[in-house]
C-alpha atoms as a PDB file:
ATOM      1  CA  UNK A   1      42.824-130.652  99.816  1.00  0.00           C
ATOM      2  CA  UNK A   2      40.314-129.685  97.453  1.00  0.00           C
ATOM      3  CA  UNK A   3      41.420-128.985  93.852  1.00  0.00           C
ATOM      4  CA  UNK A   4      41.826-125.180  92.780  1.00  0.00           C
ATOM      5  CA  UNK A   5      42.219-124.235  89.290  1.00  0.00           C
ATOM      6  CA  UNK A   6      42.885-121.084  87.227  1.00  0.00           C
ATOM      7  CA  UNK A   7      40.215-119.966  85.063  1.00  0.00           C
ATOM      8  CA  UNK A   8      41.561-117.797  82.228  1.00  0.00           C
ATOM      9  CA  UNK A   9      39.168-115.415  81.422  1.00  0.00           C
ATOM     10  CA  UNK A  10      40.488-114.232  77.898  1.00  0.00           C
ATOM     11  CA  UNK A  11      40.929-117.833  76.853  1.00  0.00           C
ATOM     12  CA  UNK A  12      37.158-118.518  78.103  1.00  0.00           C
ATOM     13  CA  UNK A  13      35.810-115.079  75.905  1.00  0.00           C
ATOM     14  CA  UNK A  14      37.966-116.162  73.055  1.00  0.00           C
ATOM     15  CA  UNK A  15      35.784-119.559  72.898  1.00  0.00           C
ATOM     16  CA  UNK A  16      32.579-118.162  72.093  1.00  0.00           C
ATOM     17  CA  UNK A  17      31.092-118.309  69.138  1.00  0.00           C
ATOM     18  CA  UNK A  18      27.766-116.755  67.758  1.00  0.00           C
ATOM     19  CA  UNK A  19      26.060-113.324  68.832  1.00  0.00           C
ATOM     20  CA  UNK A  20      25.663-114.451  72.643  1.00  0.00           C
ATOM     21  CA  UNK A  21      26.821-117.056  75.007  1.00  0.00           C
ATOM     22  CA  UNK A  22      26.641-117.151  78.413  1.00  0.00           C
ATOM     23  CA  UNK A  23      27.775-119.792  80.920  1.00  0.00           C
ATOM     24  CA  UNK A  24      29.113-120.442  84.608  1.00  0.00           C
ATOM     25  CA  UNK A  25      32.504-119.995  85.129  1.00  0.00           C
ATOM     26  CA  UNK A  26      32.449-120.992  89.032  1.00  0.00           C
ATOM     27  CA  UNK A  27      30.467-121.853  91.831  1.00  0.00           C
ATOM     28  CA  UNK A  28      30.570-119.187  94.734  1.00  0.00           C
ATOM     29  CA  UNK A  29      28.641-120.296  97.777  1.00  0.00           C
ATOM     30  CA  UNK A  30      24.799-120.071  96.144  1.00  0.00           C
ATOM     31  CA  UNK A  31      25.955-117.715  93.919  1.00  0.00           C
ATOM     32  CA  UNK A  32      27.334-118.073  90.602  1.00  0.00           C
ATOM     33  CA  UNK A  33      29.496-116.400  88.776  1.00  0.00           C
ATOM     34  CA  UNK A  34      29.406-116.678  84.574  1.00  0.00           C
ATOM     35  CA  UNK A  35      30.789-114.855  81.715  1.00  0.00           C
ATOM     36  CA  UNK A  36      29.013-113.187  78.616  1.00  0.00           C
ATOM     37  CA  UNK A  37      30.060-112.427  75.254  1.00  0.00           C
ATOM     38  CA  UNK A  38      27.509-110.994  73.114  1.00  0.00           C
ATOM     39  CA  UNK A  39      27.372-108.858  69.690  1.00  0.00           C
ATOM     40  CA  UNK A  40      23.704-108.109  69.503  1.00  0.00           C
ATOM     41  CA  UNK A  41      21.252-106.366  71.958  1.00  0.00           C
ATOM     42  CA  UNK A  42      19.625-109.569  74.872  1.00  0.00           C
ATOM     43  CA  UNK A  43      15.436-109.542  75.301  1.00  0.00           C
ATOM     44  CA  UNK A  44      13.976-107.305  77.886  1.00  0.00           C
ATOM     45  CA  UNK A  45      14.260-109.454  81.735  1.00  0.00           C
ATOM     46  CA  UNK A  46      14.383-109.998  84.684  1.00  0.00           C
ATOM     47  CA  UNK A  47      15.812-111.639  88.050  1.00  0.00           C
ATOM     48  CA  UNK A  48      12.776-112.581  90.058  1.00  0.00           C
ATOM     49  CA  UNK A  49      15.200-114.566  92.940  1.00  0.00           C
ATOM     50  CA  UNK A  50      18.192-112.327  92.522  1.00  0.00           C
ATOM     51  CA  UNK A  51      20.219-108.966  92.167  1.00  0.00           C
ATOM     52  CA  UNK A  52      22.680-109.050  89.650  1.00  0.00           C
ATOM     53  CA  UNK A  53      26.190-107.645  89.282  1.00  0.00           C
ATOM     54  CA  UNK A  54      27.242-106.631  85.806  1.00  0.00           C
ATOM     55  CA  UNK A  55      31.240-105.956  85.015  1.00  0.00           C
ATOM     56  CA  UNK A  56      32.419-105.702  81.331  1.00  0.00           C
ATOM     57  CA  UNK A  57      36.122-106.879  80.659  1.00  0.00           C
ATOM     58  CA  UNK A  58      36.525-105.738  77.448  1.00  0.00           C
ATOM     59  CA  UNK A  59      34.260-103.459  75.743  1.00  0.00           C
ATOM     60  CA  UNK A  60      31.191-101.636  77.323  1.00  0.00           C
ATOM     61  CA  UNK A  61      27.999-102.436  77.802  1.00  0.00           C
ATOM     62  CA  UNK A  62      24.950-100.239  77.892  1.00  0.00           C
ATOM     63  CA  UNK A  63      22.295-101.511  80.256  1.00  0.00           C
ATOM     64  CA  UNK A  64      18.947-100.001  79.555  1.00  0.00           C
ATOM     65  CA  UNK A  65      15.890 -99.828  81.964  1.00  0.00           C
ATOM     66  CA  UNK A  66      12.517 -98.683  81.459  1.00  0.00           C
ATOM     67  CA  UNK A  67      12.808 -94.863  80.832  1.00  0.00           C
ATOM     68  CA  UNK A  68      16.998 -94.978  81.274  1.00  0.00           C
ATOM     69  CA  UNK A  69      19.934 -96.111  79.967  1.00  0.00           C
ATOM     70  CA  UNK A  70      23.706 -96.593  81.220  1.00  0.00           C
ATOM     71  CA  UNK A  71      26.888 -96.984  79.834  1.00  0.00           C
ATOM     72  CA  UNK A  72      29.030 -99.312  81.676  1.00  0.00           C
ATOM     73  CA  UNK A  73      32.945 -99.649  80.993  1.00  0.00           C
ATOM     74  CA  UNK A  74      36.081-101.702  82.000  1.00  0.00           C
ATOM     75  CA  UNK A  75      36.972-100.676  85.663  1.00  0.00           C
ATOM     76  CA  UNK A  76      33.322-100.354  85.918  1.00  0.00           C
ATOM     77  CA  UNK A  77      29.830-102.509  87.309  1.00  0.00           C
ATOM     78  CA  UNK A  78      26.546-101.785  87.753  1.00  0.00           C
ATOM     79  CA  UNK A  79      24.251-103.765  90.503  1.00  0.00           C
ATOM     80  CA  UNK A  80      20.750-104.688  88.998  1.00  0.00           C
ATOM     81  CA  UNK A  81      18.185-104.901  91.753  1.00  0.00           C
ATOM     82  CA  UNK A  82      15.657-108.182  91.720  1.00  0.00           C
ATOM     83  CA  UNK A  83      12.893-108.072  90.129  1.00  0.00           C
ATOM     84  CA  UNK A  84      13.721-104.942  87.965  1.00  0.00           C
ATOM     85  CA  UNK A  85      13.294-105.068  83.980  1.00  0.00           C
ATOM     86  CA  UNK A  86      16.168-104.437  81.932  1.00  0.00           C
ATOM     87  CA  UNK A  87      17.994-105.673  78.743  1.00  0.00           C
ATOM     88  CA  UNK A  88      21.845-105.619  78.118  1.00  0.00           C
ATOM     89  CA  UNK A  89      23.587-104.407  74.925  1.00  0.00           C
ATOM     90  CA  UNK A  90      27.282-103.882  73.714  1.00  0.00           C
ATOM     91  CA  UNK A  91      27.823-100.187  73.152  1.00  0.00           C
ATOM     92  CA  UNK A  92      30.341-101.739  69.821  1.00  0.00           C
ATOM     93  CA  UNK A  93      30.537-104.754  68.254  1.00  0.00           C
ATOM     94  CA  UNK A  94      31.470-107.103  70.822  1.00  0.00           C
ATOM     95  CA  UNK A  95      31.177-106.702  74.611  1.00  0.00           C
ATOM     96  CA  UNK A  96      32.249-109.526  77.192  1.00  0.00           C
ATOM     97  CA  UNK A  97      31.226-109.207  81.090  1.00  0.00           C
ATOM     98  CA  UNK A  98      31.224-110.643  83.937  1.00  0.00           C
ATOM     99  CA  UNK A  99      27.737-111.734  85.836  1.00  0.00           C
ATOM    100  CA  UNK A 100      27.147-112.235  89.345  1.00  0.00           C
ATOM    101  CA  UNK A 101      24.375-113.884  90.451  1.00  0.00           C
ATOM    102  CA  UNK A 102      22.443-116.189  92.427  1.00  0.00           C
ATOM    103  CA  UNK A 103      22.670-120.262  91.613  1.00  0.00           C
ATOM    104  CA  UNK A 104      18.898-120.559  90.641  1.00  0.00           C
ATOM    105  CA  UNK A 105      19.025-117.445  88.663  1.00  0.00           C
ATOM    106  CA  UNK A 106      17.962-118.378  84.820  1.00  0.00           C
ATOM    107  CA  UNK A 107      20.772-117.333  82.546  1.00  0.00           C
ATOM    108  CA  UNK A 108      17.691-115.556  79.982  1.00  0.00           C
ATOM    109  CA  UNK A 109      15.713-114.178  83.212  1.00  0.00           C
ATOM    110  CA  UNK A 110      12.229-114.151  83.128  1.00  0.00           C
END
Protein backbone atom coordinates (compact mmCIF):
# COMPACT_ATOMS: atom_id res chain seq x y z
CA UNK A 1 0.00 0.00 0.00
CA UNK A 2 1.33 3.24 -0.74
CA UNK A 3 2.23 5.52 2.20
CA UNK A 4 -0.35 8.40 3.13
CA UNK A 5 0.54 11.08 5.42
CA UNK A 6 -1.11 14.08 7.12
CA UNK A 7 0.06 17.35 6.13
CA UNK A 8 -0.68 19.94 8.83
CA UNK A 9 -1.29 23.00 7.30
CA UNK A 10 -0.89 25.44 10.38
CA UNK A 11 2.31 23.69 11.35
CA UNK A 12 3.55 24.11 7.54
CA UNK A 13 2.45 28.27 7.65
CA UNK A 14 3.99 28.49 11.04
CA UNK A 15 7.50 27.45 9.35
CA UNK A 16 7.95 30.25 7.15
CA UNK A 17 10.10 32.73 7.60
CA UNK A 18 10.76 36.06 5.63
CA UNK A 19 8.13 38.24 3.59
CA UNK A 20 7.21 35.24 1.12
CA UNK A 21 7.64 31.58 0.75
CA UNK A 22 6.04 29.39 -1.32
CA UNK A 23 6.44 25.63 -1.79
CA UNK A 24 4.59 22.24 -2.77
CA UNK A 25 2.78 20.69 -0.27
CA UNK A 26 1.59 17.56 -2.51
CA UNK A 27 1.54 16.09 -5.73
CA UNK A 28 -2.07 15.81 -7.30
CA UNK A 29 -2.06 14.00 -10.60
CA UNK A 30 -0.05 16.89 -12.85
CA UNK A 31 -1.17 19.29 -10.65
CA UNK A 32 0.31 20.61 -7.64
CA UNK A 33 -0.84 21.88 -4.83
CA UNK A 34 1.55 24.47 -2.53
CA UNK A 35 1.09 26.85 0.22
CA UNK A 36 1.99 30.68 0.50
CA UNK A 37 2.74 32.87 3.26
CA UNK A 38 3.61 36.27 2.36
CA UNK A 39 3.72 39.88 4.17
CA UNK A 40 4.53 42.08 1.24
CA UNK A 41 2.78 42.65 -2.18
CA UNK A 42 4.38 39.49 -5.15
CA UNK A 43 5.63 41.07 -8.85
CA UNK A 44 3.07 41.43 -11.52
CA UNK A 45 2.70 37.47 -13.45
CA UNK A 46 1.58 35.16 -15.02
CA UNK A 47 0.64 31.33 -15.73
CA UNK A 48 1.43 30.78 -19.37
CA UNK A 49 0.66 26.61 -18.98
CA UNK A 50 -1.94 26.96 -16.29
CA UNK A 51 -5.11 28.38 -14.44
CA UNK A 52 -4.63 28.87 -10.98
CA UNK A 53 -6.79 28.44 -7.89
CA UNK A 54 -6.19 30.86 -5.06
CA UNK A 55 -7.73 30.03 -1.32
CA UNK A 56 -6.47 32.06 1.73
CA UNK A 57 -6.51 30.13 5.18
CA UNK A 58 -5.92 32.74 7.32
CA UNK A 59 -6.03 36.26 6.40
CA UNK A 60 -7.18 37.72 2.97
CA UNK A 61 -5.67 38.32 0.07
CA UNK A 62 -6.36 40.97 -2.51
CA UNK A 63 -5.63 39.82 -6.03
CA UNK A 64 -5.27 42.68 -8.40
CA UNK A 65 -5.55 42.57 -12.29
CA UNK A 66 -5.00 45.10 -14.79
CA UNK A 67 -7.77 47.75 -14.22
CA UNK A 68 -9.39 45.54 -11.01
CA UNK A 69 -8.88 44.39 -7.84
CA UNK A 70 -10.47 41.62 -5.44
CA UNK A 71 -10.59 40.87 -2.03
CA UNK A 72 -10.46 37.29 -1.29
CA UNK A 73 -11.23 35.80 2.33
CA UNK A 74 -11.24 32.49 4.36
CA UNK A 75 -14.23 30.36 3.02
CA UNK A 76 -13.32 32.00 -0.14
CA UNK A 77 -11.10 31.30 -3.80
CA UNK A 78 -10.73 32.91 -6.76
CA UNK A 79 -9.77 30.91 -10.20
CA UNK A 80 -7.04 32.85 -12.23
CA UNK A 81 -7.37 32.06 -15.90
CA UNK A 82 -3.88 31.16 -17.95
CA UNK A 83 -2.18 33.48 -19.33
CA UNK A 84 -3.83 36.46 -17.44
CA UNK A 85 -1.55 39.16 -15.54
CA UNK A 86 -2.02 39.61 -12.02
CA UNK A 87 -0.07 40.11 -8.70
CA UNK A 88 -1.15 38.85 -5.17
CA UNK A 89 -1.10 40.91 -1.94
CA UNK A 90 -2.20 40.39 1.79
CA UNK A 91 -5.00 42.81 2.54
CA UNK A 92 -2.98 42.90 6.51
CA UNK A 93 0.11 41.96 7.57
CA UNK A 94 0.32 38.42 6.90
CA UNK A 95 -1.82 36.34 4.51
CA UNK A 96 -1.30 32.45 3.95
CA UNK A 97 -3.17 30.57 0.91
CA UNK A 98 -3.50 27.83 -0.70
CA UNK A 99 -2.38 27.46 -4.64
CA UNK A 100 -3.56 25.13 -7.11
CA UNK A 101 -1.85 24.61 -10.01
CA UNK A 102 -0.37 22.75 -12.71
CA UNK A 103 3.16 20.65 -12.04
CA UNK A 104 5.23 22.76 -14.60
CA UNK A 105 3.75 25.92 -13.40
CA UNK A 106 6.81 28.30 -12.10
CA UNK A 107 6.16 29.19 -8.50
CA UNK A 108 7.16 33.31 -9.60
CA UNK A 109 5.13 32.94 -13.07
CA UNK A 110 6.39 34.55 -15.89
Amino acid sequence: MTSIAKIDLRREASSASGDWKNWVLANVNDHVVRIGVMSRDFHWHRHSNSDEVLLPLEGSLIVDFEGQSMTIDVGQFVVVPQNVLHRTRPAGDRVVTLCFEHKDSSITGE
